[in-house]
C-alpha atoms as a PDB file:
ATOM      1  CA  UNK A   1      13.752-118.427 -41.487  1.00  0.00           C
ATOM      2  CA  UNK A   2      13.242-117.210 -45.017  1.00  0.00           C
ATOM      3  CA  UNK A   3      15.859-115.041 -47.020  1.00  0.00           C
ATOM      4  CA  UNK A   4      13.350-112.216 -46.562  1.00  0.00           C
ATOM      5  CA  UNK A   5      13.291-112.781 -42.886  1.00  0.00           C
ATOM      6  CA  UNK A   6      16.519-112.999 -42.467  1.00  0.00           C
ATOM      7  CA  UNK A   7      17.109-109.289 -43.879  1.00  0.00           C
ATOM      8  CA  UNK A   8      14.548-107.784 -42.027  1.00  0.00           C
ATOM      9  CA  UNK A   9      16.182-108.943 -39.156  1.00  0.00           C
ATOM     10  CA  UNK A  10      19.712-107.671 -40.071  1.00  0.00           C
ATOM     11  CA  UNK A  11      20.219-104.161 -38.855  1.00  0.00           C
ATOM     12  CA  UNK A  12      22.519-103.563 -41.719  1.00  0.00           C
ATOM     13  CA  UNK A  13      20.471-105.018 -44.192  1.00  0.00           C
ATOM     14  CA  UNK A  14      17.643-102.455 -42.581  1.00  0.00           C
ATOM     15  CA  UNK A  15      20.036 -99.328 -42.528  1.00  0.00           C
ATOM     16  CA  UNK A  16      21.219 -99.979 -46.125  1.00  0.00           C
ATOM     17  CA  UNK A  17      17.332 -99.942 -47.030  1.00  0.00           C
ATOM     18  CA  UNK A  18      16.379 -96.608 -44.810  1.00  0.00           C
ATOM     19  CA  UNK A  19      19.505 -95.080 -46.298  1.00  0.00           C
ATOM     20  CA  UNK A  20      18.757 -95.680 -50.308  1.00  0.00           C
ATOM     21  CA  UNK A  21      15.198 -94.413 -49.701  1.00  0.00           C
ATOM     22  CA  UNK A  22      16.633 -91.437 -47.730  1.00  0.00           C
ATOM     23  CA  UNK A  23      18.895 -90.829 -50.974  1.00  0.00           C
ATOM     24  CA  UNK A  24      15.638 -91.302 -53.910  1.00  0.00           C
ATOM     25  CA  UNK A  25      13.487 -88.573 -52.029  1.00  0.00           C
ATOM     26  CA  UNK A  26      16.604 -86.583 -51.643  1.00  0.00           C
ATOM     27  CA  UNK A  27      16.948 -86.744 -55.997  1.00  0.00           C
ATOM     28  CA  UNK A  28      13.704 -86.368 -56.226  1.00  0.00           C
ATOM     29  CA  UNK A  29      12.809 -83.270 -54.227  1.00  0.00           C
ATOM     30  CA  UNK A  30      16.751 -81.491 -56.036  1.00  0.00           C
ATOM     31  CA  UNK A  31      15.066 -82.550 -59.372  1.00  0.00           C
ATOM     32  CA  UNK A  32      11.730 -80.786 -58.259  1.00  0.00           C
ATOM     33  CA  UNK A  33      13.617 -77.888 -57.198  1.00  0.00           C
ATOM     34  CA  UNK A  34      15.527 -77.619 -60.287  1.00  0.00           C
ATOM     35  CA  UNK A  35      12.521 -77.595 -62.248  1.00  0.00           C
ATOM     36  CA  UNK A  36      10.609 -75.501 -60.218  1.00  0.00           C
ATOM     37  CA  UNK A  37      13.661 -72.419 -60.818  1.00  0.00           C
ATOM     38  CA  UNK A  38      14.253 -73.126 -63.838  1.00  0.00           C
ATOM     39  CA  UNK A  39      10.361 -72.534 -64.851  1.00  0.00           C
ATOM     40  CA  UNK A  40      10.698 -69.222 -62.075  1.00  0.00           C
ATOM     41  CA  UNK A  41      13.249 -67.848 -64.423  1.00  0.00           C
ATOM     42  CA  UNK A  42      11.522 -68.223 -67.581  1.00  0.00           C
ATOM     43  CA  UNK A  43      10.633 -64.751 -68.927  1.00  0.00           C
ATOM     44  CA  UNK A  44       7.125 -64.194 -70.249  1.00  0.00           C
ATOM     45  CA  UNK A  45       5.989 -61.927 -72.152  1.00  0.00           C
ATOM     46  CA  UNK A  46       7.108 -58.257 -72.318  1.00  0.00           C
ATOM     47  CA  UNK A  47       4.602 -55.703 -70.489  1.00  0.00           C
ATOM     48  CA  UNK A  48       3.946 -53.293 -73.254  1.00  0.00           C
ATOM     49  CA  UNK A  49       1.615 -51.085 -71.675  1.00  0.00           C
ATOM     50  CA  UNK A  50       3.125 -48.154 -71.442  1.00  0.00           C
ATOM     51  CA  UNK A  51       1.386 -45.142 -69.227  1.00  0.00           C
ATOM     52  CA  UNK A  52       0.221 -42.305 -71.403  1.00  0.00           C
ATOM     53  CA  UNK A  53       1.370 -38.404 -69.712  1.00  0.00           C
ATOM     54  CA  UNK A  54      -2.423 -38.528 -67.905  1.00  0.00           C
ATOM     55  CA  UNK A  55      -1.805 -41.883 -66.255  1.00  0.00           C
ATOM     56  CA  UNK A  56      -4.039 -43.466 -67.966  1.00  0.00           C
ATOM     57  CA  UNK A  57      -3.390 -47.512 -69.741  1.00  0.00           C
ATOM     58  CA  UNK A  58      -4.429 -46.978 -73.639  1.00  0.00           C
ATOM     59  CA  UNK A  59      -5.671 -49.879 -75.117  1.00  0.00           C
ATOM     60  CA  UNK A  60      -2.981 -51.284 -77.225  1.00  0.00           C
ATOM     61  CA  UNK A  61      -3.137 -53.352 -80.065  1.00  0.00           C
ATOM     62  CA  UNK A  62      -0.776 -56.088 -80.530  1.00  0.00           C
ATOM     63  CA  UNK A  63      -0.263 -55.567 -84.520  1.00  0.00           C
ATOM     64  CA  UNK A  64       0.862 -51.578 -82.920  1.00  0.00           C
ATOM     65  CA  UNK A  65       3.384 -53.236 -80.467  1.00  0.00           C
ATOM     66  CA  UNK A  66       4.313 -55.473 -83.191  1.00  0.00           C
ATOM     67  CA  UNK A  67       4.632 -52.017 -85.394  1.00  0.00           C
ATOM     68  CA  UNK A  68       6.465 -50.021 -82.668  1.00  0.00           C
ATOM     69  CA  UNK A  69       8.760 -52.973 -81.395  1.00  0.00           C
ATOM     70  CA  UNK A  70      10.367 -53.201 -85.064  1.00  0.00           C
ATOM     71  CA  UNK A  71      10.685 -49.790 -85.573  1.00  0.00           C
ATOM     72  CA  UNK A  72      12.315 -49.551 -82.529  1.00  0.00           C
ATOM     73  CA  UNK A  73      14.770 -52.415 -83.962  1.00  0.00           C
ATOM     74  CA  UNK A  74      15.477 -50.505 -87.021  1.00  0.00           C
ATOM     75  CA  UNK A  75      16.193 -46.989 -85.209  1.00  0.00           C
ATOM     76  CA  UNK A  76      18.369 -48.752 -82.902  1.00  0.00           C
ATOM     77  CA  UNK A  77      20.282 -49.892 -86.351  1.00  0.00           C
ATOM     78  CA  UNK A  78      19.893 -46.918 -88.375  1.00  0.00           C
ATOM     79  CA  UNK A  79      20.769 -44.042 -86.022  1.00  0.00           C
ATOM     80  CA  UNK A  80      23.273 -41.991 -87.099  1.00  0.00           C
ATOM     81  CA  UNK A  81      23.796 -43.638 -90.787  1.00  0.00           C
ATOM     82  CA  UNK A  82      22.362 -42.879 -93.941  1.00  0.00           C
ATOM     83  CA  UNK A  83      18.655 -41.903 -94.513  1.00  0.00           C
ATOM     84  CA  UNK A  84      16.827 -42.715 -98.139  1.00  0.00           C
ATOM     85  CA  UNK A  85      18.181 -39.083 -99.374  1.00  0.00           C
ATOM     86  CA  UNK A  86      21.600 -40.657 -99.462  1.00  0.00           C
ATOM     87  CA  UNK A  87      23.199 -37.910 -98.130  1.00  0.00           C
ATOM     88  CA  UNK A  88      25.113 -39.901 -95.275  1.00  0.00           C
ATOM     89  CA  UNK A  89      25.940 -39.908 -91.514  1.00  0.00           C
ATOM     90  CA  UNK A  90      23.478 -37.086 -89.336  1.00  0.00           C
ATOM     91  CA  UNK A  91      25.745 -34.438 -87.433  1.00  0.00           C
ATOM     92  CA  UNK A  92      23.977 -34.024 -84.790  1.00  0.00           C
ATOM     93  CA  UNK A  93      26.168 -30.261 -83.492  1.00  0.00           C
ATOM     94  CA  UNK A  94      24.137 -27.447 -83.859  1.00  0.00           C
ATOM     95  CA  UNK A  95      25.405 -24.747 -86.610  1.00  0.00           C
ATOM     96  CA  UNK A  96      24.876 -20.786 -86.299  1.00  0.00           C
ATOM     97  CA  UNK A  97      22.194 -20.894 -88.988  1.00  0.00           C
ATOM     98  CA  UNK A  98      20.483 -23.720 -87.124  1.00  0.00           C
ATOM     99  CA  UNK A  99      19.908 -21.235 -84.121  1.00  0.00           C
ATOM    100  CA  UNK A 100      19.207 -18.312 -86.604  1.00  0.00           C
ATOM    101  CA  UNK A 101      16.865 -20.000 -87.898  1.00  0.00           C
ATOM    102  CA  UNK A 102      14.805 -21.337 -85.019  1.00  0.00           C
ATOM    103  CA  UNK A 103      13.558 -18.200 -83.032  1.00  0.00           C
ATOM    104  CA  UNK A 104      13.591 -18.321 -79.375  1.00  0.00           C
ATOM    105  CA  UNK A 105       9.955 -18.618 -78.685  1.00  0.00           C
ATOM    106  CA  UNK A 106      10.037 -21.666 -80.291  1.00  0.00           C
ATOM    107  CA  UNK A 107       9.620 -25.093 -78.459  1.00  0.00           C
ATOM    108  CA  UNK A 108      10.663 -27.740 -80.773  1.00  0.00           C
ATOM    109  CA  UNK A 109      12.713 -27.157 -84.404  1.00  0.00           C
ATOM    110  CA  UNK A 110      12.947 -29.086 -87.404  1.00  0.00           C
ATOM    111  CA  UNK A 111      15.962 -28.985 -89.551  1.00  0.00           C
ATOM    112  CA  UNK A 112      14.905 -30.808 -93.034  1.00  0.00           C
ATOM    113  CA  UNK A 113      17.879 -30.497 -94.450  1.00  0.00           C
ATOM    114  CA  UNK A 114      20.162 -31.844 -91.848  1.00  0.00           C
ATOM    115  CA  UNK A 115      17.688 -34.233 -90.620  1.00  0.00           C
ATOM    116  CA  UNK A 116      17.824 -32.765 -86.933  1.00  0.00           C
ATOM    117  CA  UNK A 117      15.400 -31.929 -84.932  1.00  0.00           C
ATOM    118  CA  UNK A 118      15.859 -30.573 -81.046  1.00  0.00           C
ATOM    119  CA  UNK A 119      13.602 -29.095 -78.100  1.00  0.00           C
ATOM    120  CA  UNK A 120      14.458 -25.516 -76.429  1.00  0.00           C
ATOM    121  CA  UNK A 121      13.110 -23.109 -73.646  1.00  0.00           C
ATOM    122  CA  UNK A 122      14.360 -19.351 -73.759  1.00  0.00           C
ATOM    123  CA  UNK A 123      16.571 -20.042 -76.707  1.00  0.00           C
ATOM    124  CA  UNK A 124      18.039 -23.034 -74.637  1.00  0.00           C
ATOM    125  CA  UNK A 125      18.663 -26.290 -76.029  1.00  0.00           C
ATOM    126  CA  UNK A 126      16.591 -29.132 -73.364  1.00  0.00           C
ATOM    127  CA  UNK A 127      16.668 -32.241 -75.729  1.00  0.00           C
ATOM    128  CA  UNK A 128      19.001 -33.329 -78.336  1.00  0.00           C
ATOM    129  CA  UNK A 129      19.562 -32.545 -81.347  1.00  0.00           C
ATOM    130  CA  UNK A 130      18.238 -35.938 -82.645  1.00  0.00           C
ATOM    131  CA  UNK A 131      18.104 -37.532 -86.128  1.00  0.00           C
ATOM    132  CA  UNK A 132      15.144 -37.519 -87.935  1.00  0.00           C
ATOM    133  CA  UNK A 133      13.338 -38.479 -91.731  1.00  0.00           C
ATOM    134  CA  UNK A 134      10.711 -36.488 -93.236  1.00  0.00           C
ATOM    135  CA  UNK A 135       8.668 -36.786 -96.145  1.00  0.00           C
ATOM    136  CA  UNK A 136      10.500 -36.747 -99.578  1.00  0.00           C
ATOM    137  CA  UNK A 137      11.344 -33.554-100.643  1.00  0.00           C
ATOM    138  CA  UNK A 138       9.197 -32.099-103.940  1.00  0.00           C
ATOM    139  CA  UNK A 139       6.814 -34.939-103.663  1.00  0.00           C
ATOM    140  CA  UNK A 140       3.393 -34.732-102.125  1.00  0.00           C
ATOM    141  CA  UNK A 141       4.288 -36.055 -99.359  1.00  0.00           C
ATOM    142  CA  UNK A 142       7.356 -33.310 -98.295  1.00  0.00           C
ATOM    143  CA  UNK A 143       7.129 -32.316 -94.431  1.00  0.00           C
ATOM    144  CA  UNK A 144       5.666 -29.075 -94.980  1.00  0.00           C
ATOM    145  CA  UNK A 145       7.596 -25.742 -93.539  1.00  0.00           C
ATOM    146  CA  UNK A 146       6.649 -22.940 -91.377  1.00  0.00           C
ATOM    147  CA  UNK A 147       5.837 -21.944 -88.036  1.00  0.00           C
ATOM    148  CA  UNK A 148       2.744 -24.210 -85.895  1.00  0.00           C
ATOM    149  CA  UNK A 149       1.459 -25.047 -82.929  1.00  0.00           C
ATOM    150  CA  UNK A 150       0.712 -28.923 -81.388  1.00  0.00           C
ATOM    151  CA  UNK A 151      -2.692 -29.711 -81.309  1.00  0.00           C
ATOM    152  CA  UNK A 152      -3.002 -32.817 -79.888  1.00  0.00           C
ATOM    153  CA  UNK A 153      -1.054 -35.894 -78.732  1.00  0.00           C
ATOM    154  CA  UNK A 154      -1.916 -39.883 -79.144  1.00  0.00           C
ATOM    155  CA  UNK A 155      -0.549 -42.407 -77.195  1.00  0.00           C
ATOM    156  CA  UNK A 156       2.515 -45.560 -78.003  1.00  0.00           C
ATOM    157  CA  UNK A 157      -0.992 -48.053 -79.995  1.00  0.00           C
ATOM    158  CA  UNK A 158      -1.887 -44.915 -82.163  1.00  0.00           C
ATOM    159  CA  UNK A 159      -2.268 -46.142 -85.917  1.00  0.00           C
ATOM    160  CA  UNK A 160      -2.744 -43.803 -88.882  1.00  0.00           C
ATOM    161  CA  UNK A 161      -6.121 -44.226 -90.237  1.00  0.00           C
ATOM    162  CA  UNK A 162      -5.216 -43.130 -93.795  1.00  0.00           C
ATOM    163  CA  UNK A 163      -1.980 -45.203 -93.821  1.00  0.00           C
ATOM    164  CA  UNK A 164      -2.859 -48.119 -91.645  1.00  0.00           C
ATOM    165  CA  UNK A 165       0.532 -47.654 -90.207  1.00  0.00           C
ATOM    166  CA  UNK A 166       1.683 -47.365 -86.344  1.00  0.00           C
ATOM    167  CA  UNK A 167       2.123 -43.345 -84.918  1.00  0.00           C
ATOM    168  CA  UNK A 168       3.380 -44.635 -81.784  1.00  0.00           C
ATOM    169  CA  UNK A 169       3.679 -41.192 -79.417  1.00  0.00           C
ATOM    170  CA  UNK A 170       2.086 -38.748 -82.216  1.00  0.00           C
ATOM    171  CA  UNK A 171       2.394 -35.376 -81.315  1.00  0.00           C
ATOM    172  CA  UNK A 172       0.289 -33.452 -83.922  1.00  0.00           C
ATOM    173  CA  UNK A 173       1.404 -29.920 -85.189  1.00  0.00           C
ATOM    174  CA  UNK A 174       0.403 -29.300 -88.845  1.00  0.00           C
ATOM    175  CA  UNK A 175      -2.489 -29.754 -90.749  1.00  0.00           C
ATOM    176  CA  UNK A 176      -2.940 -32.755 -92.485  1.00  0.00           C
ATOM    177  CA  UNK A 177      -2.676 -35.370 -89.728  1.00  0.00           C
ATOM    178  CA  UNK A 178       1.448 -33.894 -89.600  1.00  0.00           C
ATOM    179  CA  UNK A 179       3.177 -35.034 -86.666  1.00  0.00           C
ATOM    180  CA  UNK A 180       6.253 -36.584 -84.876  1.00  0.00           C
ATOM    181  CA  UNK A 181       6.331 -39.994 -84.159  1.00  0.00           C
ATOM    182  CA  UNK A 182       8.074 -42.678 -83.620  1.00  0.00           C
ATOM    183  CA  UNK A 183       9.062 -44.037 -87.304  1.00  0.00           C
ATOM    184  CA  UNK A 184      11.801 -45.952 -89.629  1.00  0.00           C
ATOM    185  CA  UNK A 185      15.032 -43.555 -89.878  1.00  0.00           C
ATOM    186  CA  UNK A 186      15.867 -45.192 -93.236  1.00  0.00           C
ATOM    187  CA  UNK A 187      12.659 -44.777 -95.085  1.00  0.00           C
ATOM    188  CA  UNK A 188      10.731 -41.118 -95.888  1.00  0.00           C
ATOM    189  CA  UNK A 189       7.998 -40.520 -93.904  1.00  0.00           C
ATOM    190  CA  UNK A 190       4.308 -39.650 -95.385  1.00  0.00           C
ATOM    191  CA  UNK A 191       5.026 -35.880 -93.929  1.00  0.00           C
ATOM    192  CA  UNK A 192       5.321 -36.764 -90.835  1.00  0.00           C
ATOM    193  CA  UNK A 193       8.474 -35.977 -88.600  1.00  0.00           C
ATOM    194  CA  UNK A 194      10.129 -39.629 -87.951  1.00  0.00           C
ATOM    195  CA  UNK A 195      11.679 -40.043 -84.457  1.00  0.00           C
ATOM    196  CA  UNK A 196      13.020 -43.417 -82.661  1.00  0.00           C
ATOM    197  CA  UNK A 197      10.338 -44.489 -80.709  1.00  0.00           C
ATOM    198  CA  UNK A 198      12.448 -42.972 -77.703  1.00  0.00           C
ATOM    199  CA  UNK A 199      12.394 -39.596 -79.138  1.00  0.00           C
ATOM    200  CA  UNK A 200       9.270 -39.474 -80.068  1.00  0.00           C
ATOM    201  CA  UNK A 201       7.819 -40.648 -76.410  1.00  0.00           C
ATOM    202  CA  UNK A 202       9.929 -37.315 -75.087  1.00  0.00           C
ATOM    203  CA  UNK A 203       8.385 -35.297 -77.578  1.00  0.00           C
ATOM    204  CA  UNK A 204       5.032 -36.548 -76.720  1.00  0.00           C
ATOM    205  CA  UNK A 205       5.158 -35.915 -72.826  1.00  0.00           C
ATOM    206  CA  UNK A 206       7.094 -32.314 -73.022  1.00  0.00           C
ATOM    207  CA  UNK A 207       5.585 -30.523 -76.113  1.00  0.00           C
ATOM    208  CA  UNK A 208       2.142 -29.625 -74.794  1.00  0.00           C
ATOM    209  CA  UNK A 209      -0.956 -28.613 -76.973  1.00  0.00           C
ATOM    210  CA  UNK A 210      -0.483 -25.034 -78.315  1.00  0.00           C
ATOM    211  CA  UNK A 211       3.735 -25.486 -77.632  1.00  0.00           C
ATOM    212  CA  UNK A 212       5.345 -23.669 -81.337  1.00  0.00           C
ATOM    213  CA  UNK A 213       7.094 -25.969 -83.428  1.00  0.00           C
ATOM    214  CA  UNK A 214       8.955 -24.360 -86.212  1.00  0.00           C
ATOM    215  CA  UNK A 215      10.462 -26.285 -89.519  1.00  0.00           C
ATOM    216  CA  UNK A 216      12.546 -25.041 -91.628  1.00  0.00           C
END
């Protein structure tokens, strides 16, 4: 009898053999396994639609996600500090003369100078105060003052056609293309009211069209 015959024959020989096959497909299906988690748990990439207040999916383009995703970075940093006027940390209480000068009927105020901005019902405060930049002051691009009414809303992909900049949540009060949006909280807006992206998505689904904004 051959070697090979003689090992065949050997019930040891044959359990050894059953046993170190037993132990690759047992390796082989935990190395599968691991694999196959590990490549489970790996996130993709982010869902960005966001539903607009009708329901409906805007079409969003990925340089306006780009847009809104680092301005959403740089509120996150910003909030709270300095703003390009220099003129430090936002308080964010509400004074006398803010609620002097903000009438009751009103549904969202603007304070320029304080950079604060809030919504109210009845005279109530609902939402905030909250920091905000405007335009420069004495240039031609100052937020402009005065009592107005939102005329229409756009939804998170909204890009300014004149600036070629993202407007994500625009909700548009003054003439001129004025609005809030979500914006950079260290650099002046072009008139526009800047809000985090946050802010400005709140504004967006509880000012309606015709709701009084007043800045002062």
């Amino acid at each position: 009898m051959t070697s090979a015959g003689r090992h065949a024959a050997d019930p040891v020989w044959r359990l050894s053999l059953t046993a170190g096959v037993a132990a690759t497909i047992a390796v082989t299906g935990i190395f599968t396994a691991i694999m196959a988690a590990k490549s489970a748990s790996t996130p993709g990439p982010p869902d960005v639609a966001v539903k607009s207040a009708a329901g409906q999916l805007p079409a969003v383009a990925p340089s306006a996600v780009a847009a809104s995703i680092a301005i959403a970075r740089q509120n996150s940093a910003a909030q709270h500090g300095a703003g390009p006027s220099g003129k430090g940390a936002v308080s964010l209480a509400l004074t006398a003369a803010d609620r002097k000068s903000c009438p009751a009927g009103a549904a969202a105020c603007v304070d320029l100078a304080r950079r604060i901005t809030w919504l109210q019902g009845s005279g109530q405060v609902t939402f905030g105060p909250v920091q905000l930049e405007p335009g420069k002051p004495g240039s031609k691009h100052q937020t402009p003052r005065g009592t107005f009414r939102v005329s229409w809303k756009a939804g998170p992909g909204y890009v300014s056609t004149e600036y070629n900049e993202a407007m994500p949540w625009a909700t548009f009060f003054a003439p001129g293309g004025i609005a809030f949006h979500g914006g950079s909280l260290t650099e002046w807006s072009h008139g526009c009211v800047h809000l985090t992206v946050a802010n400005a998505h709140y504004y967006n689904e509880h000012l309606p069209v015709g709701a009084e904004v007043v800045v002062f």
